[in-house]
C-alpha atoms as a PDB file:
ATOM      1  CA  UNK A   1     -91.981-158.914 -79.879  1.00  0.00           C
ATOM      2  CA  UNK A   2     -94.301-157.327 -77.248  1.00  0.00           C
ATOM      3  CA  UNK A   3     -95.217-160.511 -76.279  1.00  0.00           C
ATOM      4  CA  UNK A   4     -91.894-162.266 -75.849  1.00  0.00           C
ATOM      5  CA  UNK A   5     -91.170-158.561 -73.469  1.00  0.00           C
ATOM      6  CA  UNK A   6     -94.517-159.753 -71.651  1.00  0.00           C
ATOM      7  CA  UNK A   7     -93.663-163.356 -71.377  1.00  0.00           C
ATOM      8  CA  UNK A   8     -89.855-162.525 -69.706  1.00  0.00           C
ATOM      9  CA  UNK A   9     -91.046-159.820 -67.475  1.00  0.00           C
ATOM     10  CA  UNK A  10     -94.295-160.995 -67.208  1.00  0.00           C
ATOM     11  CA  UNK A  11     -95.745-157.825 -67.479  1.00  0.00           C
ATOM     12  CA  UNK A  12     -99.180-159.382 -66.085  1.00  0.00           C
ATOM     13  CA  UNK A  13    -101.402-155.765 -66.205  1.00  0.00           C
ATOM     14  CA  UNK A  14     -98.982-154.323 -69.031  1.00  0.00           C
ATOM     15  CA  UNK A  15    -100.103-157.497 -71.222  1.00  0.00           C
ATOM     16  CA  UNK A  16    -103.698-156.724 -70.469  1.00  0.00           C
ATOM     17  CA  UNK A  17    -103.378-153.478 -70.985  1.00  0.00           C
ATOM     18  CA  UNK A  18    -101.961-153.884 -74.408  1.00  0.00           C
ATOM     19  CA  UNK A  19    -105.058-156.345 -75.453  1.00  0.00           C
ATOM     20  CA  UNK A  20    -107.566-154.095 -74.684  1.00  0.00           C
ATOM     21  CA  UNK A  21    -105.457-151.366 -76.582  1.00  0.00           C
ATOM     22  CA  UNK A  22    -105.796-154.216 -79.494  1.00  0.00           C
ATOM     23  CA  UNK A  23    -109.510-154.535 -78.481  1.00  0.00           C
ATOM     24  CA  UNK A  24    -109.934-151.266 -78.550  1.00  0.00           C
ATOM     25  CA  UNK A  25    -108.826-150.390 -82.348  1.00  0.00           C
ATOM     26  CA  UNK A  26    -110.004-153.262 -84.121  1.00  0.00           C
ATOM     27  CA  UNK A  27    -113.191-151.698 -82.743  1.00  0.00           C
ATOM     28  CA  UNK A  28    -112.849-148.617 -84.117  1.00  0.00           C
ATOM     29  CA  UNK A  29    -111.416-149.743 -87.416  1.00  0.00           C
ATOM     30  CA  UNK A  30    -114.444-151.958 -87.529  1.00  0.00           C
ATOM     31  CA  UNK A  31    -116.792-149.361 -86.920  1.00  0.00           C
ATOM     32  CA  UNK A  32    -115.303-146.788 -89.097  1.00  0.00           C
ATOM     33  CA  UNK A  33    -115.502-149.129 -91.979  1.00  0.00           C
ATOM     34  CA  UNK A  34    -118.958-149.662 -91.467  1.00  0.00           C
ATOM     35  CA  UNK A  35    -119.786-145.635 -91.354  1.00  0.00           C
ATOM     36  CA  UNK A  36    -117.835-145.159 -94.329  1.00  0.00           C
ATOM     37  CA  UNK A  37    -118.186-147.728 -96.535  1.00  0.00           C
ATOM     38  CA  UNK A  38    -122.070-149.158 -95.265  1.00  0.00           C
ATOM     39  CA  UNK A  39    -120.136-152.486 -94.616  1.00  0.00           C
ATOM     40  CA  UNK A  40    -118.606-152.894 -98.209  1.00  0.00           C
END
């Protein structure tokens, strides 16, 4: 959906934005699984 929005606006810096937002939390998902469960 958000990138359908981005693609008819083209929402050049809004679209980056949101990847690094994307970036961002798979990051910290990533990482908190490792500090919590040692990396399964």
């Amino acid at each position: 959906m958000i990138e359908c929005l981005a693609r008819v606006l083209d929402w050049q810096p809004l679209y980056r934005l949101w990847e690094l937002i994307v970036m961002i939390c798979k990051f910290l998902w990533e990482l908190l699984r490792l500090l919590s469960g040692g990396g399964g």
